[in-house]
PDB file of N, CA and C in Angstrom:
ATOM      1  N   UNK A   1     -70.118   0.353-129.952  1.00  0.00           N
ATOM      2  CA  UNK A   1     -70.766  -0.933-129.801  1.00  0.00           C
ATOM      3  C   UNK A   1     -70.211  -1.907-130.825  1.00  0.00           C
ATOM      4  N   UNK A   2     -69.993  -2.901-130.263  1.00  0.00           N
ATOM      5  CA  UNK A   2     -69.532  -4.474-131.437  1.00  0.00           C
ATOM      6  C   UNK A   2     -70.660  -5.331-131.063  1.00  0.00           C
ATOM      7  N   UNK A   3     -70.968  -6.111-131.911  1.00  0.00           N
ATOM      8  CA  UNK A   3     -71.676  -7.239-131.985  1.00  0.00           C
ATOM      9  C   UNK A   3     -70.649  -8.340-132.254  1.00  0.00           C
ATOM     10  N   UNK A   4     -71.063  -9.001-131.372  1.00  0.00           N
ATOM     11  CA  UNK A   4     -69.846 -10.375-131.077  1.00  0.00           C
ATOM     12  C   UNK A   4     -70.471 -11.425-130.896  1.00  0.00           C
ATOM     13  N   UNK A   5     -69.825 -12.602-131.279  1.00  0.00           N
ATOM     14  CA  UNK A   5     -71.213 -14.068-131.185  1.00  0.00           C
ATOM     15  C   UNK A   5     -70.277 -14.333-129.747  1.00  0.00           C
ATOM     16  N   UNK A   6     -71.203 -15.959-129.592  1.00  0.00           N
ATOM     17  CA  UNK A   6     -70.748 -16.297-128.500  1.00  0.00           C
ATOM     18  C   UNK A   6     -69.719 -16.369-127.987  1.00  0.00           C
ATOM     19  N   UNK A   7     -68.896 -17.028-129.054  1.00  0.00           N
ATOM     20  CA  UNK A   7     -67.650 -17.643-129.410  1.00  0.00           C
ATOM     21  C   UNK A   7     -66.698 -16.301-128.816  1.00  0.00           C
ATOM     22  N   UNK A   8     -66.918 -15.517-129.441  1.00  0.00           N
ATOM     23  CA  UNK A   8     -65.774 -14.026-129.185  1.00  0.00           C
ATOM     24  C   UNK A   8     -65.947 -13.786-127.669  1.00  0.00           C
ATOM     25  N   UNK A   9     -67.388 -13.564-127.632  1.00  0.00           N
ATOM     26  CA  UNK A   9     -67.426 -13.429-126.303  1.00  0.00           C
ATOM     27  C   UNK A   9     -66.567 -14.021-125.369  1.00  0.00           C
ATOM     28  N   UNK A  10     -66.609 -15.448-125.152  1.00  0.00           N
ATOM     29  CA  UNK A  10     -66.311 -15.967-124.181  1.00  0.00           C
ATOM     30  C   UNK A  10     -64.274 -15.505-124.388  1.00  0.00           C
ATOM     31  N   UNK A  11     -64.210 -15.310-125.459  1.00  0.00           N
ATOM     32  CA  UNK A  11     -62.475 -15.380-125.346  1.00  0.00           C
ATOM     33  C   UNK A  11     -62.157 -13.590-125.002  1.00  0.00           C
ATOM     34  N   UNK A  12     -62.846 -13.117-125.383  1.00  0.00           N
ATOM     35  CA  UNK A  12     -62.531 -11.695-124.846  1.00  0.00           C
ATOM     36  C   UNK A  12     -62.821 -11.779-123.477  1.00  0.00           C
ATOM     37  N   UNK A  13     -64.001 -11.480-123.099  1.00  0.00           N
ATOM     38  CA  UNK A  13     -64.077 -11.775-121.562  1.00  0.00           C
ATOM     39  C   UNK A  13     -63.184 -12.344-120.770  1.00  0.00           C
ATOM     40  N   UNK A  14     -62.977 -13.660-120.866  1.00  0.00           N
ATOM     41  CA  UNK A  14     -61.683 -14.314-120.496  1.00  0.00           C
ATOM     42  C   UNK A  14     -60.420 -14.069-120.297  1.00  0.00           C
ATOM     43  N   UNK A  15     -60.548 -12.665-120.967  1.00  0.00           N
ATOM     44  CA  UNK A  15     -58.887 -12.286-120.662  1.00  0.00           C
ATOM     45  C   UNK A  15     -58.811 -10.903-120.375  1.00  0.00           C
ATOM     46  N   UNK A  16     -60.464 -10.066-119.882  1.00  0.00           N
ATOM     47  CA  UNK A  16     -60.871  -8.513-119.808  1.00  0.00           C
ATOM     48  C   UNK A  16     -60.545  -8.606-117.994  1.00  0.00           C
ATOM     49  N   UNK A  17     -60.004  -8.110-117.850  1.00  0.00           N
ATOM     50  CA  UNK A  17     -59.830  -7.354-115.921  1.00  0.00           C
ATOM     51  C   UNK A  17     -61.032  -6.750-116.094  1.00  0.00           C
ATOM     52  N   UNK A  18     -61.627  -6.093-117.155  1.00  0.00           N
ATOM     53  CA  UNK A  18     -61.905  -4.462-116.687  1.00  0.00           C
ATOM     54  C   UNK A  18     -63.582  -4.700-117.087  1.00  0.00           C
ATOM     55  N   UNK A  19     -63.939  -5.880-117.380  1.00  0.00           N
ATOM     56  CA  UNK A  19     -65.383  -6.312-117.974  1.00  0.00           C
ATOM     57  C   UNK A  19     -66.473  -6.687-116.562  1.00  0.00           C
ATOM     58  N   UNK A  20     -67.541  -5.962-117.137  1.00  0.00           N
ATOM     59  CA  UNK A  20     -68.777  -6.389-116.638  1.00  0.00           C
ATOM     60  C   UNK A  20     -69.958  -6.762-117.899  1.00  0.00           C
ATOM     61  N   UNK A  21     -70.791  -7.724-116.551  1.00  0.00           N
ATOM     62  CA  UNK A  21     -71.330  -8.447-117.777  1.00  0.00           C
ATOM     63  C   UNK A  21     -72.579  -7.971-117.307  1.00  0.00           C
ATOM     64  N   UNK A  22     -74.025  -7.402-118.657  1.00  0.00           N
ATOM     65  CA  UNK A  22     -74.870  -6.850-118.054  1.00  0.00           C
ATOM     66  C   UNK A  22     -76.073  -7.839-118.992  1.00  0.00           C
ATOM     67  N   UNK A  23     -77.538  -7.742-118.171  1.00  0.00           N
ATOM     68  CA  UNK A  23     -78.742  -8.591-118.247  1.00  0.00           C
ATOM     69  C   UNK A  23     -79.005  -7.510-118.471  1.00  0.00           C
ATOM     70  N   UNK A  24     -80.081  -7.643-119.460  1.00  0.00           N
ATOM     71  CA  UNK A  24     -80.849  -6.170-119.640  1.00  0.00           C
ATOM     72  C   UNK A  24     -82.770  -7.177-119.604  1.00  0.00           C
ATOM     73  N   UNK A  25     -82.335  -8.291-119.499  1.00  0.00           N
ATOM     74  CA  UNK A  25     -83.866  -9.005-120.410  1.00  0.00           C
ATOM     75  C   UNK A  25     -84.750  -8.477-118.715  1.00  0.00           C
ATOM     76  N   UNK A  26     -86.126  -9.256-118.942  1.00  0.00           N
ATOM     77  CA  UNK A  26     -87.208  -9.019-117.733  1.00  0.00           C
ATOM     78  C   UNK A  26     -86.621  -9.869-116.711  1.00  0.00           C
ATOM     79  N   UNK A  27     -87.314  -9.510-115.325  1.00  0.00           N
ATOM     80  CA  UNK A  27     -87.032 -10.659-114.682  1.00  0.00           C
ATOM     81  C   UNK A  27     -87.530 -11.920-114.428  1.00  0.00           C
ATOM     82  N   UNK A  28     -88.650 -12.249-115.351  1.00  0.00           N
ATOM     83  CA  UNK A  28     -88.983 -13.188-115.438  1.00  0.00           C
ATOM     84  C   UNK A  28     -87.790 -14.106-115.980  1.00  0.00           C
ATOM     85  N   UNK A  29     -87.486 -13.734-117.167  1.00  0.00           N
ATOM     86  CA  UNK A  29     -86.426 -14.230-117.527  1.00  0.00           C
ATOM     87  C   UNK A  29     -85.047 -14.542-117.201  1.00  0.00           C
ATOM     88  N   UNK A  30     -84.695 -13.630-116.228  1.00  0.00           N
ATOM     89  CA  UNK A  30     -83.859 -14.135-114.930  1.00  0.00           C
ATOM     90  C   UNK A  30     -83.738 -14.535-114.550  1.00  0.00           C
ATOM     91  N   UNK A  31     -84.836 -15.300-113.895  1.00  0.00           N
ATOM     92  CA  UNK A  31     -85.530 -16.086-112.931  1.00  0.00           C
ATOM     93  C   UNK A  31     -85.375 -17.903-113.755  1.00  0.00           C
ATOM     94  N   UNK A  32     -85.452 -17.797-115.194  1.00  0.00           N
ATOM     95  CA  UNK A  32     -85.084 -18.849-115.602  1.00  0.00           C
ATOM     96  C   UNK A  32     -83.723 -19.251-115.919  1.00  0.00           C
ATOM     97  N   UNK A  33     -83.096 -18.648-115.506  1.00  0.00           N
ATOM     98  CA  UNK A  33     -81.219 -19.027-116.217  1.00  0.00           C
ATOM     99  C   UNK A  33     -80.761 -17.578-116.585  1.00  0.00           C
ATOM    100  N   UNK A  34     -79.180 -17.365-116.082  1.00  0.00           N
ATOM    101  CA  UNK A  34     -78.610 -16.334-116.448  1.00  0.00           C
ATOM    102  C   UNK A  34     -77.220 -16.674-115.840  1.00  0.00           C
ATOM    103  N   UNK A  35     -76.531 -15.894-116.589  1.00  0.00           N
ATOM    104  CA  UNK A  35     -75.410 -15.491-117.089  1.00  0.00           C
ATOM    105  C   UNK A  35     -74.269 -15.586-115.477  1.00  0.00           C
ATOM    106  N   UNK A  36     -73.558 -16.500-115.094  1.00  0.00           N
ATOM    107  CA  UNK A  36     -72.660 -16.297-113.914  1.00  0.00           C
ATOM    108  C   UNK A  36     -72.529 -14.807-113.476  1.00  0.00           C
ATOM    109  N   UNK A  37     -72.099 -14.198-112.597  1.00  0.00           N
ATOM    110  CA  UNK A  37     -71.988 -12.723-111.732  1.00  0.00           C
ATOM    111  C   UNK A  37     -72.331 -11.544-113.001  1.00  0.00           C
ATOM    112  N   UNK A  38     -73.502 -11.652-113.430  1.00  0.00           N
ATOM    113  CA  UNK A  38     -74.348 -10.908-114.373  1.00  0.00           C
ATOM    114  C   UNK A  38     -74.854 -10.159-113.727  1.00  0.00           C
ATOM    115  N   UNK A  39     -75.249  -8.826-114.089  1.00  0.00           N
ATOM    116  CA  UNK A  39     -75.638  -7.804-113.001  1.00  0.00           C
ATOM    117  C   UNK A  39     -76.551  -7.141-113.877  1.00  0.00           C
ATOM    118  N   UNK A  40     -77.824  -7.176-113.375  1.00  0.00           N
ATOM    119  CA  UNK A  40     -79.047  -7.328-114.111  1.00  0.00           C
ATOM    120  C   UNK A  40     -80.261  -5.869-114.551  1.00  0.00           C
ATOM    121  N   UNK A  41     -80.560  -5.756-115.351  1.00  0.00           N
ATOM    122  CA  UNK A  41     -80.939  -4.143-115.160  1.00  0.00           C
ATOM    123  C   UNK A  41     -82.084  -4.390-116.354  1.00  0.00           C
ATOM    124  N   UNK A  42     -83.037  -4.252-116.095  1.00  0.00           N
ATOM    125  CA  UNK A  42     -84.425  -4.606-117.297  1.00  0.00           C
ATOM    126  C   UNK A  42     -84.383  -3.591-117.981  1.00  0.00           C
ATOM    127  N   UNK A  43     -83.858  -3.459-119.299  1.00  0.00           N
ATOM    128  CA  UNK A  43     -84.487  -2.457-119.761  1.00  0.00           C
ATOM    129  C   UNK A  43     -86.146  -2.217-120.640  1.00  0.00           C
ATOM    130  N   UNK A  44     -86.613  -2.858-120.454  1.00  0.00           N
ATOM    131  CA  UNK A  44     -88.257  -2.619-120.465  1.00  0.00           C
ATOM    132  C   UNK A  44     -88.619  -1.520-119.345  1.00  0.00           C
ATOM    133  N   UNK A  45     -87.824  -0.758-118.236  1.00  0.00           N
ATOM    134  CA  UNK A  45     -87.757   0.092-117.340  1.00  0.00           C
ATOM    135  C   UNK A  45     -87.883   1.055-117.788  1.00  0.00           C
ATOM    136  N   UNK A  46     -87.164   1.494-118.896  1.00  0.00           N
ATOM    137  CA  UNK A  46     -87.758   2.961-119.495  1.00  0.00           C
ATOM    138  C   UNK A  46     -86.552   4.354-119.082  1.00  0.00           C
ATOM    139  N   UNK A  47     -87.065   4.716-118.284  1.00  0.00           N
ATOM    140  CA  UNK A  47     -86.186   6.032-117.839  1.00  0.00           C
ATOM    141  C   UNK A  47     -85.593   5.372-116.507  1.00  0.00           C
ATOM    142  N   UNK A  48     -86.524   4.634-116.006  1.00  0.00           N
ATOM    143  CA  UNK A  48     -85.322   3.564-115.000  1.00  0.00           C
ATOM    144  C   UNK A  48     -83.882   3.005-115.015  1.00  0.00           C
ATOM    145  N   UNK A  49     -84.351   2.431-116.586  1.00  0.00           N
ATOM    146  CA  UNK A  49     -83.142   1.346-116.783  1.00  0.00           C
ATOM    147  C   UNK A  49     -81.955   2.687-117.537  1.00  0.00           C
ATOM    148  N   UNK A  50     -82.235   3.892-117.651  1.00  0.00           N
ATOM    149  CA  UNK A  50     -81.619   4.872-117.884  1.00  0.00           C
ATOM    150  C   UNK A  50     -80.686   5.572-116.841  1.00  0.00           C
ATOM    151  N   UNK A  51     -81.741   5.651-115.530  1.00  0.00           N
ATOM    152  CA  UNK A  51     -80.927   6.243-114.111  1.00  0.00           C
ATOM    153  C   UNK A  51     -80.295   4.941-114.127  1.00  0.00           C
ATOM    154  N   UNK A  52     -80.286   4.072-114.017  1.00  0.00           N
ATOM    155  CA  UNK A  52     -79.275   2.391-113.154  1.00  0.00           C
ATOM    156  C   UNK A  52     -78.256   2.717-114.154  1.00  0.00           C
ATOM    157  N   UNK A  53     -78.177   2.718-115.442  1.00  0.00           N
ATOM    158  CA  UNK A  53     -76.875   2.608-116.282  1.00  0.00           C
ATOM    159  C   UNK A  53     -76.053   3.579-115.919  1.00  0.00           C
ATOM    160  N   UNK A  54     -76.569   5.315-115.478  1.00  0.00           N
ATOM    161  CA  UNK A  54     -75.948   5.948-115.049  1.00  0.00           C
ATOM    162  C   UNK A  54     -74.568   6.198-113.841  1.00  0.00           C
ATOM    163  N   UNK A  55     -75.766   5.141-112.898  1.00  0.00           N
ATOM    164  CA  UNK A  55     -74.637   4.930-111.805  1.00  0.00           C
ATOM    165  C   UNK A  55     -73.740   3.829-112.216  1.00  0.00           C
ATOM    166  N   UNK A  56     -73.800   3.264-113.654  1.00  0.00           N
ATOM    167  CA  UNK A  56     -72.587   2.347-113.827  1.00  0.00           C
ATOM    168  C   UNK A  56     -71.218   3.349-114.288  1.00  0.00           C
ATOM    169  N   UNK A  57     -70.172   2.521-114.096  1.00  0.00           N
ATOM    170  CA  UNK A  57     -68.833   3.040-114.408  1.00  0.00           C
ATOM    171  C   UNK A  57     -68.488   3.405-116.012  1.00  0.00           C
ATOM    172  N   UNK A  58     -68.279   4.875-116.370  1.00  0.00           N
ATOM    173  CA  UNK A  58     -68.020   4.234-118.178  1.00  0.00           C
ATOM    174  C   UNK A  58     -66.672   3.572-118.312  1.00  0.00           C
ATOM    175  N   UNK A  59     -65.843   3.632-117.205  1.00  0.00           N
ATOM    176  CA  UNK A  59     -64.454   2.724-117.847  1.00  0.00           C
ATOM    177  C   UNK A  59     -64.650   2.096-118.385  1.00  0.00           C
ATOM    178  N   UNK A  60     -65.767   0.922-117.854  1.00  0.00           N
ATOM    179  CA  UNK A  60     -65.423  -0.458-117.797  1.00  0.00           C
ATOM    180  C   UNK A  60     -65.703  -0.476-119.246  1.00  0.00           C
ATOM    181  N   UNK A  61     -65.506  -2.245-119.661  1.00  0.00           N
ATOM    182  CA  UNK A  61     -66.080  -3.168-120.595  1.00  0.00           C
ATOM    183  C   UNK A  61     -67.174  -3.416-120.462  1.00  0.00           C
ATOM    184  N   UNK A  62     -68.478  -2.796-120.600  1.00  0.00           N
ATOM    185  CA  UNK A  62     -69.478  -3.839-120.564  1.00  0.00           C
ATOM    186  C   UNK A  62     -70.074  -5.324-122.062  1.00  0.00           C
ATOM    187  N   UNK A  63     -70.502  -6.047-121.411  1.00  0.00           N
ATOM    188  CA  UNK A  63     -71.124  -7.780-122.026  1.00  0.00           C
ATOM    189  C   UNK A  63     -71.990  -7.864-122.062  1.00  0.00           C
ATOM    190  N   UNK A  64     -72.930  -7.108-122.841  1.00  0.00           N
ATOM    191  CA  UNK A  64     -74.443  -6.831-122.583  1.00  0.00           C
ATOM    192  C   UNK A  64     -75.249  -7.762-123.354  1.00  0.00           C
ATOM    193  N   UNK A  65     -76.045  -8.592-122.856  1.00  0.00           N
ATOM    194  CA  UNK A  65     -76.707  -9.959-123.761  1.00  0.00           C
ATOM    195  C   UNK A  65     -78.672  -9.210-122.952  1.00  0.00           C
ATOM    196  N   UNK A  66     -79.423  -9.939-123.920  1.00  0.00           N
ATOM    197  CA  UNK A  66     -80.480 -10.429-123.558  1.00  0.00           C
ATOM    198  C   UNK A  66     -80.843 -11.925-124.049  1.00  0.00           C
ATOM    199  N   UNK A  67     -82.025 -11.647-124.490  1.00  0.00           N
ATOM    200  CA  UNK A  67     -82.876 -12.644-124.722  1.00  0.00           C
ATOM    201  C   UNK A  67     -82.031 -13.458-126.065  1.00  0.00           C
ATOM    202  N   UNK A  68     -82.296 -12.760-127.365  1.00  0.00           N
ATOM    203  CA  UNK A  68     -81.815 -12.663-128.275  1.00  0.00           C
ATOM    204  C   UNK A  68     -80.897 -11.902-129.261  1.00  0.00           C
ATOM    205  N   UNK A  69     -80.402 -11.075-128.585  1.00  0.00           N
ATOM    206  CA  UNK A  69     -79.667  -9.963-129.124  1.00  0.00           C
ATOM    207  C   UNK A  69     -80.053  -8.528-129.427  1.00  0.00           C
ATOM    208  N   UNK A  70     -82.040  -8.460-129.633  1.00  0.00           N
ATOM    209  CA  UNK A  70     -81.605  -7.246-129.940  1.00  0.00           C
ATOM    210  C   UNK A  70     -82.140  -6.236-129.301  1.00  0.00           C
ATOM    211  N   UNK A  71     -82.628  -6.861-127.651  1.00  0.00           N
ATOM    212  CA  UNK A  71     -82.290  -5.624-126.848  1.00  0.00           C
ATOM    213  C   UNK A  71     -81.123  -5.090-126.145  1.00  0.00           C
ATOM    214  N   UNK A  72     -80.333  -6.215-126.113  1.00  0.00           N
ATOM    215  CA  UNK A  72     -79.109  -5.840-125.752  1.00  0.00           C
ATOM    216  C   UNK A  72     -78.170  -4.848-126.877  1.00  0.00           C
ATOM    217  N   UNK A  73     -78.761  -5.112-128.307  1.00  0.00           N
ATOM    218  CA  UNK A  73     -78.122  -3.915-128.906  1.00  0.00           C
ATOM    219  C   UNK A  73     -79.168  -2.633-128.622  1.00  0.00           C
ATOM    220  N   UNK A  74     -80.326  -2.486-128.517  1.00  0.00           N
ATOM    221  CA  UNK A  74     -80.688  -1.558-128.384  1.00  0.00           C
ATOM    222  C   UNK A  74     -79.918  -0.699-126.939  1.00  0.00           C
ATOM    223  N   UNK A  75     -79.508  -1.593-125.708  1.00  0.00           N
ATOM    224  CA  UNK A  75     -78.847  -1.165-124.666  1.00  0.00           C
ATOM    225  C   UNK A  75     -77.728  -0.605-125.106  1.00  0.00           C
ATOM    226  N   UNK A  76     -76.826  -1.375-126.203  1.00  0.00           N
ATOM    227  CA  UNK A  76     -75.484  -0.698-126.442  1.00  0.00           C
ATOM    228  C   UNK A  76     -75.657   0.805-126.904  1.00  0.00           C
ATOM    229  N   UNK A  77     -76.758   0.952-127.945  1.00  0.00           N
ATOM    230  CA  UNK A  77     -76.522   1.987-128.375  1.00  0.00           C
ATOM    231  C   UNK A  77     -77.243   3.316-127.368  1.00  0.00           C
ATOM    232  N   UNK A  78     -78.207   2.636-126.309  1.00  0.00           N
ATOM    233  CA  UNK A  78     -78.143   3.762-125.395  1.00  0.00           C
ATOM    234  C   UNK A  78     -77.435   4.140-124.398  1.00  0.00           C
ATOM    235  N   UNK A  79     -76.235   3.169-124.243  1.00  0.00           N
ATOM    236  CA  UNK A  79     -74.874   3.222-123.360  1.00  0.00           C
ATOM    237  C   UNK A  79     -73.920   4.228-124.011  1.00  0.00           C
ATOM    238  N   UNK A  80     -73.998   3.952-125.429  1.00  0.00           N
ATOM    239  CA  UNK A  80     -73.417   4.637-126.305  1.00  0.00           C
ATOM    240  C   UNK A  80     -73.034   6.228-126.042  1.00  0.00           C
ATOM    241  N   UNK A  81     -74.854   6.616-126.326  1.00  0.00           N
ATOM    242  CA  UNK A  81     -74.920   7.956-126.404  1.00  0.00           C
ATOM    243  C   UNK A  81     -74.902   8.495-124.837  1.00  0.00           C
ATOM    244  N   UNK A  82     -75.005   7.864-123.905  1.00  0.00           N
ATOM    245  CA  UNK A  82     -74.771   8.378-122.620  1.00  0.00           C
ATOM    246  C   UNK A  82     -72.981   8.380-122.321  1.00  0.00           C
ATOM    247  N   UNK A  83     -71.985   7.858-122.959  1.00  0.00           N
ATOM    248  CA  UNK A  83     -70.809   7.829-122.969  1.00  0.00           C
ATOM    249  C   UNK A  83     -69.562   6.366-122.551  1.00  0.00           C
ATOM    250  N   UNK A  84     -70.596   6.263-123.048  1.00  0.00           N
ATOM    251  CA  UNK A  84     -69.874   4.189-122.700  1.00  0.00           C
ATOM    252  C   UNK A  84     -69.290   3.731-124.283  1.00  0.00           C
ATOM    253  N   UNK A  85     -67.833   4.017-124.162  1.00  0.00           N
ATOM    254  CA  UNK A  85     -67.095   3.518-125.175  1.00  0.00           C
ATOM    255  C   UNK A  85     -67.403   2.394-125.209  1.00  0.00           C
ATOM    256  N   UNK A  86     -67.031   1.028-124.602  1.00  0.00           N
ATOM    257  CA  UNK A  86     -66.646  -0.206-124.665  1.00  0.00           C
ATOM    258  C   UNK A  86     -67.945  -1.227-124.611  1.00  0.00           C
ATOM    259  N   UNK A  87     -68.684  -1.274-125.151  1.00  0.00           N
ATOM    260  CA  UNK A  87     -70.356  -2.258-124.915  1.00  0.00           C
ATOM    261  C   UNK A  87     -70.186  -3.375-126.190  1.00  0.00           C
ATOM    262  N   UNK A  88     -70.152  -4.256-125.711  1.00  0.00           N
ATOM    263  CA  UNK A  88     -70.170  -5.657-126.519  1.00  0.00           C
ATOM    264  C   UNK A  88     -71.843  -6.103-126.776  1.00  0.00           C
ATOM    265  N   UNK A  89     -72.326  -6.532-127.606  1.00  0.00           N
ATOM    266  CA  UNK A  89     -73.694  -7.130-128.232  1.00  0.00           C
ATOM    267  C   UNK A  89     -73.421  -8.196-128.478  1.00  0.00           C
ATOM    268  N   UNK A  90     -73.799  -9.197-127.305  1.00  0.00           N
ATOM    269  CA  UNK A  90     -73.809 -10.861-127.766  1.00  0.00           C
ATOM    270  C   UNK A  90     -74.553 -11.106-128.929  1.00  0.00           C
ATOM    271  N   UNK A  91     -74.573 -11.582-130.167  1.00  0.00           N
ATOM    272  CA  UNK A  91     -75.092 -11.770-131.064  1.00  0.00           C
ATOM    273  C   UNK A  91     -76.096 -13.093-130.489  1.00  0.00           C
ATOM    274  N   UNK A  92     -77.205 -13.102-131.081  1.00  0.00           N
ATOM    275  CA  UNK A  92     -78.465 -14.374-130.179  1.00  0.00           C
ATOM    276  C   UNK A  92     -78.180 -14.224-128.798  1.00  0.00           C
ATOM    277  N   UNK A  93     -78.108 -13.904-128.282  1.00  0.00           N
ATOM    278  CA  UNK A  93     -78.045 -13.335-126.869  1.00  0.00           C
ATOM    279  C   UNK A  93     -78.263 -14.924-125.916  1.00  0.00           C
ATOM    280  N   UNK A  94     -78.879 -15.133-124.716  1.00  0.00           N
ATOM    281  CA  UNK A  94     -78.965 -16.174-124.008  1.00  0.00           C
ATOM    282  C   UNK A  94     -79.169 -17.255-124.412  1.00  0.00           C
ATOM    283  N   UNK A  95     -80.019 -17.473-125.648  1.00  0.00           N
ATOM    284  CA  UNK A  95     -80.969 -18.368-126.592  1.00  0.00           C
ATOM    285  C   UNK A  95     -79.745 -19.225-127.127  1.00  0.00           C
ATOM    286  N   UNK A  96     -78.434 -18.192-127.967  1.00  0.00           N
ATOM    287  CA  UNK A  96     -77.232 -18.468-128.428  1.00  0.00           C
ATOM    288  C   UNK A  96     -76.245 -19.351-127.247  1.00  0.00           C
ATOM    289  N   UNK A  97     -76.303 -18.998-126.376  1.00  0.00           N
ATOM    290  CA  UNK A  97     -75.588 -19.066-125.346  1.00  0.00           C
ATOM    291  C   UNK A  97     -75.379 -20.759-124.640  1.00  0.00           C
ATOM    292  N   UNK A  98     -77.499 -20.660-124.608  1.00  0.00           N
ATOM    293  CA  UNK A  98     -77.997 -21.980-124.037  1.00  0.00           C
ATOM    294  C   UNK A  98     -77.890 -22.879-124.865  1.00  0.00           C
ATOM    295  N   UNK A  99     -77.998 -22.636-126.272  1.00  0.00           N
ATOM    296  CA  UNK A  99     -77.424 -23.805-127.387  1.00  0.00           C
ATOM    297  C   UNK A  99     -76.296 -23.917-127.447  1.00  0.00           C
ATOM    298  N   UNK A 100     -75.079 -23.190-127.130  1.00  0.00           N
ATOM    299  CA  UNK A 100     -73.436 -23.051-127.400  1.00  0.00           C
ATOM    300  C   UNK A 100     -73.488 -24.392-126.295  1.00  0.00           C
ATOM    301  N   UNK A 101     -74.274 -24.566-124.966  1.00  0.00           N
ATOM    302  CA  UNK A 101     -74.127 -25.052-123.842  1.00  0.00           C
ATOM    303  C   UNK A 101     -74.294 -26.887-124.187  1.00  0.00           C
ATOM    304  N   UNK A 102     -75.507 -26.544-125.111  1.00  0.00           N
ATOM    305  CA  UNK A 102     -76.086 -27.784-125.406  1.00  0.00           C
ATOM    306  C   UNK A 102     -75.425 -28.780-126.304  1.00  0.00           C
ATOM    307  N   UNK A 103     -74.660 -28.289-127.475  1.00  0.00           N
ATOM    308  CA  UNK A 103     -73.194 -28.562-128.187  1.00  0.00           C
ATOM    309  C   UNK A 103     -72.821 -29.396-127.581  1.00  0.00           C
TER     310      UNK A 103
END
């Protein structure tokens, strides 16, 4: 897992073939603004949001943001131990994102 601010984000991504970008927040919060072809998985789910990560690919890159950053690190590090080398932690997560926007 890396923790990466916005800034990194957007330039890594930008040049990843092999990246997916993952929502981990509620869907309420979904429902208010998110992330272009973001592919969304709550982890407030529990052993849910455990089976869904499973059927993800470990090749890939995942871009894992929430709210504020630190459920999306809590996601990295359970991507981690299930075998997902590559998990990025948007640092301020959407919050960061929507102010980078507002700039």
């Amino acid at each position: 897992m890396k923790d990466i601010t916005v800034e990194e984000w957007k330039s890594l991504i930008a040049n990843d073939d092999n990246a997916v970008i993952l929502d981990v927040r509620t869907q309420d919060e979904v429902d208010e603004g998110a992330l272009e072809n973001a592919h969304h998985i709550d982890i407030y789910l529990g052993q849910g949001f455990i089976e869904e990560v499973k059927k993800l690919d470990t090749a890939k890159n995942y871009y894992i943001y929430c709210r504020s950053g630190n459920r999306s690190g809590q996601a990295c590090a359970i991507m981690g131990q299930l075998g997902f080398e590559n998990t990025y932690n948007m640092l301020g997560g959407y919050t960061a994102w929507a102010e980078e926007l507002e700039d």
